[in-house]
Protein backbone atom coordinates (compact mmCIF):
# COMPACT_ATOMS: atom_id res chain seq x y z
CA UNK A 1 -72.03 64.08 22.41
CA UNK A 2 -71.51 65.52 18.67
CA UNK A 3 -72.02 69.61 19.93
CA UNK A 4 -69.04 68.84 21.94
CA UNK A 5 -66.96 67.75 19.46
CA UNK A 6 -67.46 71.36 17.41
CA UNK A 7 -65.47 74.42 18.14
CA UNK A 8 -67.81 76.97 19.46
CA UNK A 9 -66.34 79.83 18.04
CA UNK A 10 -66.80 78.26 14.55
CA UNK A 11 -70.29 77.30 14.87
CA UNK A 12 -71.04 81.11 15.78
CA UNK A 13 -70.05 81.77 12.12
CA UNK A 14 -73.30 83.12 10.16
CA UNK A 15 -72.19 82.77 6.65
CA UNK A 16 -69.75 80.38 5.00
CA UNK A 17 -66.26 81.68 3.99
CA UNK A 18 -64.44 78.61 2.56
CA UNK A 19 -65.18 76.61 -0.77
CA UNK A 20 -65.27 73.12 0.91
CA UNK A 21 -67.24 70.58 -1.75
CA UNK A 22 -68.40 70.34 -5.20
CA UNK A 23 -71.17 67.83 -6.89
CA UNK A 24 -70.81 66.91 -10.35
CA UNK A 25 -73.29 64.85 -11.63
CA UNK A 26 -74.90 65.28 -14.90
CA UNK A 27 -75.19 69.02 -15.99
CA UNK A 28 -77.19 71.38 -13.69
CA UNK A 29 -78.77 74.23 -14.43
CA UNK A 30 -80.59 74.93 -11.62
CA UNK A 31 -81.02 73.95 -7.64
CA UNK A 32 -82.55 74.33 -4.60
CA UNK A 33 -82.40 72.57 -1.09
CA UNK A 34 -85.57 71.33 1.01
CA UNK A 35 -86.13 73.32 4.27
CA UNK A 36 -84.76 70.74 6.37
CA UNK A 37 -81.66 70.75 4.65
CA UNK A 38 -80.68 67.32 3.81
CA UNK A 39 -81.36 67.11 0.38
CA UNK A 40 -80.19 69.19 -2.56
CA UNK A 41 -81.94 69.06 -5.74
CA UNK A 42 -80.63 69.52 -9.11
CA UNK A 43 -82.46 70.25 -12.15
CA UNK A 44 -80.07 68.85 -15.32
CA UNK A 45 -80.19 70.43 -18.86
CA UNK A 46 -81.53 67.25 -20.18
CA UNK A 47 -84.76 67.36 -17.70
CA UNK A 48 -84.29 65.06 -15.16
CA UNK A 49 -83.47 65.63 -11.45
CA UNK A 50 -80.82 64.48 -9.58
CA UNK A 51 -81.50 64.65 -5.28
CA UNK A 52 -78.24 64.92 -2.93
CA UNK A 53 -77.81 63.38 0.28
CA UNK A 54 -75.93 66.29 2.02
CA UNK A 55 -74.40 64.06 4.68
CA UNK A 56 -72.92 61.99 2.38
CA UNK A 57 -72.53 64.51 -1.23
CA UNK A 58 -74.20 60.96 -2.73
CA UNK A 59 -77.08 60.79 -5.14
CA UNK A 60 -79.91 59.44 -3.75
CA UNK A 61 -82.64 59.99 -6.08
CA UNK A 62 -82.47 60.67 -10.44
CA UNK A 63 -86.13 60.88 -11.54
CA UNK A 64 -85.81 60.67 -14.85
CA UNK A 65 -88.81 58.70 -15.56
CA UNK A 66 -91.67 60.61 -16.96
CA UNK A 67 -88.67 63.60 -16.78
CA UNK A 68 -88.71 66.54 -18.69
CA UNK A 69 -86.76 66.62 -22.39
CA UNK A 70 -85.59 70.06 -22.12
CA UNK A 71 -83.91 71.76 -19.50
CA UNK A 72 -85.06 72.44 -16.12
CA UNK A 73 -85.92 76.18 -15.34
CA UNK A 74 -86.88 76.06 -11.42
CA UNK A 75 -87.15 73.61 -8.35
CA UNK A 76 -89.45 74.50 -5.49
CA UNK A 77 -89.97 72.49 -2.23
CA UNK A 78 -92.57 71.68 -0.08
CA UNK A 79 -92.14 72.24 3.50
CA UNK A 80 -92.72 68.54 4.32
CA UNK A 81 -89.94 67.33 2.22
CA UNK A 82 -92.10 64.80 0.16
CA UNK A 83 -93.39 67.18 -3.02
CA UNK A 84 -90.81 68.95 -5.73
CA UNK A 85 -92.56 71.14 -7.95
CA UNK A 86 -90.44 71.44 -11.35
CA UNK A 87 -90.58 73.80 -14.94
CA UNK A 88 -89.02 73.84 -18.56
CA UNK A 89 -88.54 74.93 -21.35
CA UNK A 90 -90.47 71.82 -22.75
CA UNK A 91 -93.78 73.70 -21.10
CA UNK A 92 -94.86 71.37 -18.91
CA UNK A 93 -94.76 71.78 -15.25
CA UNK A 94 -94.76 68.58 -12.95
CA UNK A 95 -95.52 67.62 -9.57
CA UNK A 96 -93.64 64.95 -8.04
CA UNK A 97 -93.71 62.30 -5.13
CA UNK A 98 -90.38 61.44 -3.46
CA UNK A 99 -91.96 58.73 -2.38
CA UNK A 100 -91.44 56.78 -5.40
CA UNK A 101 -88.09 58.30 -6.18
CA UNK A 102 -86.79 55.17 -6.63
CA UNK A 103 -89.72 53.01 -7.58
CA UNK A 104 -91.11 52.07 -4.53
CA UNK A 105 -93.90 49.70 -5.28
CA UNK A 106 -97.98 49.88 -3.51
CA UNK A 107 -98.64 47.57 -1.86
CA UNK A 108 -100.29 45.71 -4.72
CA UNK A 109 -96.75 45.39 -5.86
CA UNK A 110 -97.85 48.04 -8.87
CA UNK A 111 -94.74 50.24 -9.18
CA UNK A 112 -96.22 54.12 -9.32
CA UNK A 113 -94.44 57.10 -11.28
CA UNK A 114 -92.65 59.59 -9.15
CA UNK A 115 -95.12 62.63 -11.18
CA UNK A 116 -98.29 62.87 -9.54
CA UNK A 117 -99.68 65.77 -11.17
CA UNK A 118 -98.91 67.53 -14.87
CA UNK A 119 -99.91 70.88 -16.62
CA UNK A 120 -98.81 71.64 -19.96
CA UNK A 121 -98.94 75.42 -21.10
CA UNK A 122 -98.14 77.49 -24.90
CA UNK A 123 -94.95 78.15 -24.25
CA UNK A 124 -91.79 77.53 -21.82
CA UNK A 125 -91.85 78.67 -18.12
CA UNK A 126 -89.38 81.07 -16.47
CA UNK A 127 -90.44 80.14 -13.05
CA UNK A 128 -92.77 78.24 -11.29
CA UNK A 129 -92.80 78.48 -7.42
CA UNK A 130 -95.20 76.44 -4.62
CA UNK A 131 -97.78 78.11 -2.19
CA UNK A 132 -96.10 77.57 0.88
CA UNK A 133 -98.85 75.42 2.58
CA UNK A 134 -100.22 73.25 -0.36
CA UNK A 135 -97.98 71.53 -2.52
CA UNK A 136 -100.87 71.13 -5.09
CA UNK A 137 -101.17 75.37 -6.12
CA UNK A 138 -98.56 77.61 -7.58
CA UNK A 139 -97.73 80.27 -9.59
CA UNK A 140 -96.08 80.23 -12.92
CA UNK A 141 -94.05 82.74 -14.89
CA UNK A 142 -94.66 82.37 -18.76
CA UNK A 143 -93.05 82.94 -21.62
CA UNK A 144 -94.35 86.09 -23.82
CA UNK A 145 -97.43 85.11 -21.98
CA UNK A 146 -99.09 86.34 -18.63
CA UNK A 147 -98.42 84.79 -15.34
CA UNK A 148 -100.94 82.02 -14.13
CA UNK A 149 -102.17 80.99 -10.64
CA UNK A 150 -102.98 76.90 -10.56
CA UNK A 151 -104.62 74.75 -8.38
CA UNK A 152 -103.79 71.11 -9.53
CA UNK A 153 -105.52 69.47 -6.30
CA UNK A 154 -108.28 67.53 -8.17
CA UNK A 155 -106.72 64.93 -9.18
CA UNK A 156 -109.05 63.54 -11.78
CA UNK A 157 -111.02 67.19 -12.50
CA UNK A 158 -109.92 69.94 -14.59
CA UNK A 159 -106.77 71.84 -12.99
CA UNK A 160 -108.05 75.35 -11.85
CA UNK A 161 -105.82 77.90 -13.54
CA UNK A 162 -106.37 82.18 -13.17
CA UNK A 163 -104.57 84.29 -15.24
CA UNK A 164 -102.66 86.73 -13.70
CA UNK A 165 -102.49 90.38 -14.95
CA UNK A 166 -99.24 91.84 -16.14
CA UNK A 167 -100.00 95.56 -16.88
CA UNK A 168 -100.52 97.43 -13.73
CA UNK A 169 -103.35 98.91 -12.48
CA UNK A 170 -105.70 101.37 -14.12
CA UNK A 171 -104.52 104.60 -11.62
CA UNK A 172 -101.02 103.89 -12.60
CA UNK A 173 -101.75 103.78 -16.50
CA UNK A 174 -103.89 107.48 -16.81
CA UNK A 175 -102.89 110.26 -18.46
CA UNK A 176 -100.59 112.34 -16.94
CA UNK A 177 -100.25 116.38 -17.36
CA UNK A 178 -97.22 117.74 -18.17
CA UNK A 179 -96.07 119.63 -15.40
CA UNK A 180 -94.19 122.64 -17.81
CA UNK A 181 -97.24 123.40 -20.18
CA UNK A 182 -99.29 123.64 -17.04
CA UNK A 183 -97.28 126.43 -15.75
CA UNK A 184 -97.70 128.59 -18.73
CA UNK A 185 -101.53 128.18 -18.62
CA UNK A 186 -101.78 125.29 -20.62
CA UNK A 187 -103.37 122.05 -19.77
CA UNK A 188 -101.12 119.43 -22.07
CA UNK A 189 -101.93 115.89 -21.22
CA UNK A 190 -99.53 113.23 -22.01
CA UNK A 191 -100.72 110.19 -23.48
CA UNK A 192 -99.30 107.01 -21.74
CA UNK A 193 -98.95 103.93 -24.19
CA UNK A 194 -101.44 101.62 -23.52
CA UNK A 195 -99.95 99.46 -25.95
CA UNK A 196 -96.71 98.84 -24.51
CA UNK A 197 -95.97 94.86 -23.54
CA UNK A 198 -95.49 94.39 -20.36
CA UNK A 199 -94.04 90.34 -19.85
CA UNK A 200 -93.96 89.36 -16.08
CA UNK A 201 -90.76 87.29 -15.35
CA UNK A 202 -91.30 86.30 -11.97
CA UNK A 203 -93.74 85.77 -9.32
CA UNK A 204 -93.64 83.88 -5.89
CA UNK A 205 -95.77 83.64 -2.86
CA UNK A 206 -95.14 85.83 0.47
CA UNK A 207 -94.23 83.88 3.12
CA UNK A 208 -98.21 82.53 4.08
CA UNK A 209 -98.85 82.78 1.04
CA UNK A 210 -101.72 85.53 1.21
CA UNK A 211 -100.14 87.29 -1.46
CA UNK A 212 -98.36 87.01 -4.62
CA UNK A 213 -95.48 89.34 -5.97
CA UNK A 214 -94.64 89.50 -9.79
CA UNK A 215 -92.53 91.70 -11.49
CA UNK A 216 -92.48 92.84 -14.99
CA UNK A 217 -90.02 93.49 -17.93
CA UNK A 218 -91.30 97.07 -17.07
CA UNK A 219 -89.75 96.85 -13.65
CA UNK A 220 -93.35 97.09 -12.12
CA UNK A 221 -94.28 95.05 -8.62
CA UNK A 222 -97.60 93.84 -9.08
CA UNK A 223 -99.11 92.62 -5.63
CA UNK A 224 -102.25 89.53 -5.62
CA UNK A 225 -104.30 88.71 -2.93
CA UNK A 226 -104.82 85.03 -3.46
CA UNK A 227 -107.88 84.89 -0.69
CA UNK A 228 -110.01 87.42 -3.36
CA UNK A 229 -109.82 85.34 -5.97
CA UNK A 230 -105.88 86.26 -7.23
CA UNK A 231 -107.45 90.14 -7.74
CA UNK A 232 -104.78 92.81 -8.08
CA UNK A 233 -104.44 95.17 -5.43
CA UNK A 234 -101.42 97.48 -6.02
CA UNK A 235 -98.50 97.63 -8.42
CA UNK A 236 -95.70 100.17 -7.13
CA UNK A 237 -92.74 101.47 -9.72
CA UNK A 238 -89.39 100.25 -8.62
CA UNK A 239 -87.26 100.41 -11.39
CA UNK A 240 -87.22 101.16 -15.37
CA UNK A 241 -85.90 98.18 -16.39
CA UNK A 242 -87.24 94.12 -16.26
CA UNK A 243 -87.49 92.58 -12.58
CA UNK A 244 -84.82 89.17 -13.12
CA UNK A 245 -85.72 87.84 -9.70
CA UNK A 246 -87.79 87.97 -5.85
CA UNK A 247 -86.43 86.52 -3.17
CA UNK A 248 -88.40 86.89 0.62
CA UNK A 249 -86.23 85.78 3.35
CA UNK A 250 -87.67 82.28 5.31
CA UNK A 251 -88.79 84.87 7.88
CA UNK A 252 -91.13 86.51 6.10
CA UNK A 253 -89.71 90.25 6.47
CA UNK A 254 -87.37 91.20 3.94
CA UNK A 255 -87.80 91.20 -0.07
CA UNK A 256 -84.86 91.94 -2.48
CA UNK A 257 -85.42 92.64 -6.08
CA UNK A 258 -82.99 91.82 -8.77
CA UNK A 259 -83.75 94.02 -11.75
CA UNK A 260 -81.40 94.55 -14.94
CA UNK A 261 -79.84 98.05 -14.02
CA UNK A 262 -77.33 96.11 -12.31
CA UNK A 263 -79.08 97.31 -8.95
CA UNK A 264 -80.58 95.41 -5.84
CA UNK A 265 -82.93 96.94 -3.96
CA UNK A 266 -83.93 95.58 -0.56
CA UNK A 267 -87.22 96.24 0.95
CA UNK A 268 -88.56 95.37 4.88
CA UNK A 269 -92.22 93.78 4.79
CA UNK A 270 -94.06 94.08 7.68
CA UNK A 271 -94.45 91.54 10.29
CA UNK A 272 -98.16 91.40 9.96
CA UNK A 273 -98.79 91.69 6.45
CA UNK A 274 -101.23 89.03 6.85
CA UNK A 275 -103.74 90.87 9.20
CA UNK A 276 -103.21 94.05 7.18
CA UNK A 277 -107.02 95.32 5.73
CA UNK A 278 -105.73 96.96 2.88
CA UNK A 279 -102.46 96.17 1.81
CA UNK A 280 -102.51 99.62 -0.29
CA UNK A 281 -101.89 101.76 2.18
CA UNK A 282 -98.09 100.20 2.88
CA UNK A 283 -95.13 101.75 1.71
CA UNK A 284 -92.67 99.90 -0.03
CA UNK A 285 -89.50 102.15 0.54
CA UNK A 286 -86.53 100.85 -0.36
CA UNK A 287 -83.92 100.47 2.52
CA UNK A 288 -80.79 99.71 0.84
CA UNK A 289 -79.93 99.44 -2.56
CA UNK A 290 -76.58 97.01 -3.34
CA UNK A 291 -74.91 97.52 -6.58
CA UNK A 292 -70.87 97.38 -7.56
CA UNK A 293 -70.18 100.83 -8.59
CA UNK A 294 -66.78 100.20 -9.67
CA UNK A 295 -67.38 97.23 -12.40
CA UNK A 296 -70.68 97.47 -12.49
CA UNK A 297 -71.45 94.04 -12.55
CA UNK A 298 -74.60 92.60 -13.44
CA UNK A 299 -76.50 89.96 -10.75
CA UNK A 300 -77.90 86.39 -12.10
CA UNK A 301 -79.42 85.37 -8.78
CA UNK A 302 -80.14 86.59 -5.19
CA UNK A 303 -80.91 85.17 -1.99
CA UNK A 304 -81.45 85.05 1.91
CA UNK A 305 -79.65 83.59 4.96
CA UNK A 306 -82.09 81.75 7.43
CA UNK A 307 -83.08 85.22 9.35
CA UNK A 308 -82.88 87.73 6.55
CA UNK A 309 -79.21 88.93 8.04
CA UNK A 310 -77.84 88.97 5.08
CA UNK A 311 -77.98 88.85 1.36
CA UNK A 312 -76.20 86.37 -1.16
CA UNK A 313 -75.78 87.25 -4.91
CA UNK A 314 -73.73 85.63 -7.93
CA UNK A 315 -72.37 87.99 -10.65
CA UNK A 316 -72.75 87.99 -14.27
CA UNK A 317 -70.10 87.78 -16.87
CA UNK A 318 -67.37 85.70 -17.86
CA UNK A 319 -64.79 87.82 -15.73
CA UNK A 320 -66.39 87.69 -12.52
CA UNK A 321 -67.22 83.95 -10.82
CA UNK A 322 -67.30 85.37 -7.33
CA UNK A 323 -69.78 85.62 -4.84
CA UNK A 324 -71.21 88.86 -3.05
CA UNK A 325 -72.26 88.97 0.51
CA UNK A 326 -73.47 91.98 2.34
CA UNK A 327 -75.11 92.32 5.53
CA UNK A 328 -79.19 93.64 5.13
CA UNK A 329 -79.60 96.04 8.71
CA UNK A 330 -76.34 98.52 7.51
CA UNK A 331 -76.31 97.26 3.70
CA UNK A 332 -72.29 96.99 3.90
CA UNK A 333 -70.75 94.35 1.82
CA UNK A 334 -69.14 91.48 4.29
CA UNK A 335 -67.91 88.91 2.44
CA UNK A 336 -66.68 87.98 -1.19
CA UNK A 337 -66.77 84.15 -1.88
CA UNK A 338 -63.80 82.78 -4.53
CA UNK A 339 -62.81 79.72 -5.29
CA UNK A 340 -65.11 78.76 -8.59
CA UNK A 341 -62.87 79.21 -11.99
CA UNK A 342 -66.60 80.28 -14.17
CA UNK A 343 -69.53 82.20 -13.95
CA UNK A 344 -71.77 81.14 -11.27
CA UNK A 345 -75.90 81.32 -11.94
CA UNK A 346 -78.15 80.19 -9.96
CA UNK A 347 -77.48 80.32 -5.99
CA UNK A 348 -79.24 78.95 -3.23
CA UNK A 349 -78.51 79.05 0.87
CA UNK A 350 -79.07 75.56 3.03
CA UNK A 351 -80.39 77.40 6.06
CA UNK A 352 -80.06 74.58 8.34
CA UNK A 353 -75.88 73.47 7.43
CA UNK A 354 -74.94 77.67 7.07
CA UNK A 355 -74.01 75.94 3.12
CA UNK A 356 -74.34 78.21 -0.41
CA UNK A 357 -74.72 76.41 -3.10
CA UNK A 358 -73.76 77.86 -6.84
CA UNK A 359 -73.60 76.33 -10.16
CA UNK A 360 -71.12 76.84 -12.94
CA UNK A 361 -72.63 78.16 -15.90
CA UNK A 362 -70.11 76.46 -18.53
CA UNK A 363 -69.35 73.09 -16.29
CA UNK A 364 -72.58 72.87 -14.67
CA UNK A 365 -71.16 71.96 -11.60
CA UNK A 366 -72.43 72.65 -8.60
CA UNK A 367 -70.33 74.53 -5.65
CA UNK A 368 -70.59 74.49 -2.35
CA UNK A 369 -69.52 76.73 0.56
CA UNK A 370 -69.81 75.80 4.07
CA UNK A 371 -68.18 76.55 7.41
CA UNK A 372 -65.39 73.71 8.01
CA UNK A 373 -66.33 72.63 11.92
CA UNK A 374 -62.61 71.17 13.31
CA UNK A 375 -63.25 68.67 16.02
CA UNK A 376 -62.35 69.65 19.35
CA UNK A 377 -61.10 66.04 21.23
CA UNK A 378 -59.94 67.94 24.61
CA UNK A 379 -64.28 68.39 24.82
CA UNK A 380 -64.82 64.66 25.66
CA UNK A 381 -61.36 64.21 27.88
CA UNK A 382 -59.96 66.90 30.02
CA UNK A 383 -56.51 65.65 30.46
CA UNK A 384 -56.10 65.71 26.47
CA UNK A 385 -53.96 68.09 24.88
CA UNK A 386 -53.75 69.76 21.53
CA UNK A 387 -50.98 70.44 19.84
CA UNK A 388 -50.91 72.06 16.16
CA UNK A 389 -47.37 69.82 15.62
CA UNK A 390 -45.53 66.77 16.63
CA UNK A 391 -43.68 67.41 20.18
CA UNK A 392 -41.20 64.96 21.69
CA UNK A 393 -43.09 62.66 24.63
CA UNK A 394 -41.44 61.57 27.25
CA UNK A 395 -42.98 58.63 28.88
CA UNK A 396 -43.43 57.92 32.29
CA UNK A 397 -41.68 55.77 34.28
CA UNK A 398 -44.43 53.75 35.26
CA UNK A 399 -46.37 54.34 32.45
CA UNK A 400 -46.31 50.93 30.91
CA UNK A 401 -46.33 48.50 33.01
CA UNK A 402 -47.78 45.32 33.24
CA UNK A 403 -50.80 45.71 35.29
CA UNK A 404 -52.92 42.65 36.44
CA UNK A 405 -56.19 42.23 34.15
CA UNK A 406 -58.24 41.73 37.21
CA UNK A 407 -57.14 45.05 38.84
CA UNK A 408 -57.38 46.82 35.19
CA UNK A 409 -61.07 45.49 34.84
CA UNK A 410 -62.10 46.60 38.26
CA UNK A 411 -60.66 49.64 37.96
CA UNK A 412 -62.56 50.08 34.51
CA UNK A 413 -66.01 49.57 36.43
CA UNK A 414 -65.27 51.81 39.21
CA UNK A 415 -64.30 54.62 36.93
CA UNK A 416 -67.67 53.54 34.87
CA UNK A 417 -70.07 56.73 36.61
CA UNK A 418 -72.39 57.55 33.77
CA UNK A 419 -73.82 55.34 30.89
CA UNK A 420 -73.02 57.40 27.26
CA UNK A 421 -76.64 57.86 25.16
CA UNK A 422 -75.98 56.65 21.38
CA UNK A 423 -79.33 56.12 20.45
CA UNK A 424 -81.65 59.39 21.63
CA UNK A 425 -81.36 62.21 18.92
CA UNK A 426 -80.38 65.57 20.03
CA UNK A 427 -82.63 68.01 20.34
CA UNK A 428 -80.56 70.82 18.54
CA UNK A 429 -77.51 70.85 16.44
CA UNK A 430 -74.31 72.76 16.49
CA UNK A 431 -76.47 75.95 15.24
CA UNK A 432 -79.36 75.73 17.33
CA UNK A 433 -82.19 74.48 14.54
CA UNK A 434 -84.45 72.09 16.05
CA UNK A 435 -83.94 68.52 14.87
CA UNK A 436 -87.15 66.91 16.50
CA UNK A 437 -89.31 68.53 13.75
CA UNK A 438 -90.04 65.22 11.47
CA UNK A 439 -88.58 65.43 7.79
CA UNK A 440 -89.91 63.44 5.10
CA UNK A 441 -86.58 60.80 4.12
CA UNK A 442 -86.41 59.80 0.69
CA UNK A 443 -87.04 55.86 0.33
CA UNK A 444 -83.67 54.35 -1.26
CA UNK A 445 -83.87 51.27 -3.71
CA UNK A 446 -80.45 49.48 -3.35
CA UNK A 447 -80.87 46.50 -5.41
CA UNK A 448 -82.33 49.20 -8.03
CA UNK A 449 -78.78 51.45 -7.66
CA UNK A 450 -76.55 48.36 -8.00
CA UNK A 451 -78.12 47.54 -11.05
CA UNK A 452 -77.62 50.91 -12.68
């Protein structure tokens, strides 16, 4: 009964155009949405989280208990809804439980703490993002440190942590001959310097999470394969300056790198990069680069749409607080997104709503843009009319008449053909996601909230 109230032609939209809501609730500095799309979560610059209800814009959820003290630095998701994985600058990275958000007791009546596991490191953490099929490993980007692979699924044991290499491999480090003094006869070999500090800023899982991509201040890709024991297999020069951020679309087939010569390169992964043998023989060729040649703005933060169609990035700088859009297959910008009055860092898609999600870097307020859907009435009764202003009715004659309750009632059954479903869930929504897949739903403590 709801698709029918939504205008077709607006639910075909693929990316958001309008500035429609904003949250305000504490100051964020980071976000992210779960895959199902009905919760937001905000990472605040004094360490705690605050979880949105997207139905409603309300806050459901503010773990602060056993929080960070210093500001949040990245959010990641599990797929099942139940598990945020969260870093600071305070250097601890925690696990937590949404299932006792809001203090849900056991059933000893013991109330439990939301943070279920803990790892504290020498320094803060740029980024810390979850394997894809176990909430308990992920990969963490340090500070003036190498990157780390952990396994924190033991919960009493020792936390298994590898250290990732930074500097790339040893065939991309040798000497190299100088191509003029070889001409004249002479062999001159350049030395390369060993010495120089590579600091890896970055580094997610591929979308099975076979592999993991890091980039370096050095604008190097370094590639893991997390089945041999997180062992570097290829590192590939894409830029001369430090990688800021990776993004792989939800599909698995695009990856976009965000580096610091105001450039964004976009580069197609193959479909079965999980079956490959040797992942050393692909090619990563870039397929489009994006870039604003005219102001030559700088990105903070990139991201996908639910298929990879297109590509989302905020701009850096106090005179820019727009949003870029372009579309991936013919890398043309599409869209420009206004409506925010500051610069606007992190940025996130909701896959499932067609919402972006931005924060203000001075406010920390978080923006939203979604596609407005205008009910369409004349749907669920044929005779009814829209009209886009008051018109003049003239009624008819009989129009208003007394009728007799017994022949109103009768004719109320006889017109009665089809009972209306309330209660079964639809199978899709107005965009076509599937809503039978089961979501984890955040327990909600009311007596606990009036309280507060």
């Amino acid at each position: 009964m709801n698709l029918s109230l939504q205008d077709p032609f607006s639910v075909a939209k693929e990316f958001p155009e309008t500035l429609t809501n904003t949250l305000n609730y504490g100051h964020s500095v980071c976000i992210q949405f779960n895959h199902k799309g009905d919760y937001l979560a905000s990472g605040l610059s004094d360490g705690s989280i605050a979880i949105y209800d997207m139905v409603s814009s309300g806050v459901i959820a503010h773990l602060k208990e056993d929080s960070h003290i210093r500001p949040i630095t990245s959010i990641s998701w599990s797929k099942c809804g139940q598990y945020i994985l969260t870093s600071s600058q305070d250097w601890w990275i925690k696990l937590w439980d949404l299932k006792y958000a809001n203090g849900s007791a056991e059933e000893d009546g013991s109330v439990r703490s939301p943070v279920i596991r803990q790892i504290k490191f020498d320094g803060p953490i740029w980024l810390a993002n979850m394997h894809p099929k176990n909430p308990f490993i992920f990969t963490a980007s340090l500070f003036e440190d190498s990157p780390v692979y952990v396994d924190l699924s033991e919960e009493t044991g020792q936390p298994k942590v590898i250290t990732l290499e930074t500097i790339p491999l040893e065939e991309n480090n040798q000497d190299v001959i100088d191509d003029e003094d070889e001409e004249n006869g002479r062999k001159s070999v350049k030395r390369r310097k060993k010495d120089d500090k590579h600091m890896t800023l970055v580094s997610i899982f591929t979308h099975e999470g076979n592999y993991i991509f890091s980039g370096t201040s050095k604008g190097w890709l370094n590639i893991f394969d997390v089945n041999d024991d997180c062992k570097q297999v290829q590192s590939i020069k894409l830029s001369n300056s430090n990688i800021k951020n990776l993004m792989i679309s939800s599909n698995g087939r695009k990856l976009a790198i965000n580096a610091s010569d105001r450039i964004i390169r976009q580069i197609n992964l193959p479909p079965d990069l999980v079956n490959i043998e040797d992942i050393r023989e692909l090619e990563f060729e870039i397929e489009h680069k994006y870039q604003d040649v005219v102001n030559r703005l700088q990105w903070n933060s990139v991201t996908f749409n639910h298929n990879g169609d297109f590509l989302v990035a905020s701009t850096h700088g106090q005179s820019s607080h727009d949003l870029y859009i372009w579309e991936t297959s013919m890398g043309s910008l599409v869209k420009i997104l206004e409506g925010s009055n500051e610069e606007l860092i992190d940025v996130k898609w909701d896959y499932a709503r067609c919402t972006i999600g931005s924060i203000g870097l001075d406010s920390g307020i978080v923006y939203l843009w979604s596609v407005p859907f205008p009910q369409k009435w004349s749907a669920l009764a044929p005779d009814f009319v829209e009209v886009e202003e008051n018109i003049d009715y003239v009624e008819k004659e009989d129009e208003f008449d007394i009728i007799d309750e017994d022949e109103l009632h009768k004719k109320r059954l006889e017109e009665e053909d089809f009972l209306v479903d309330v209660i079964t869930k639809e199978v899709t929504d107005a965009r076509g996601f599937d809503t039978t897949q089961e979501s984890f739903i955040i327990p909600i403590n009311y007596e606990k909230n009036l309280d507060e």
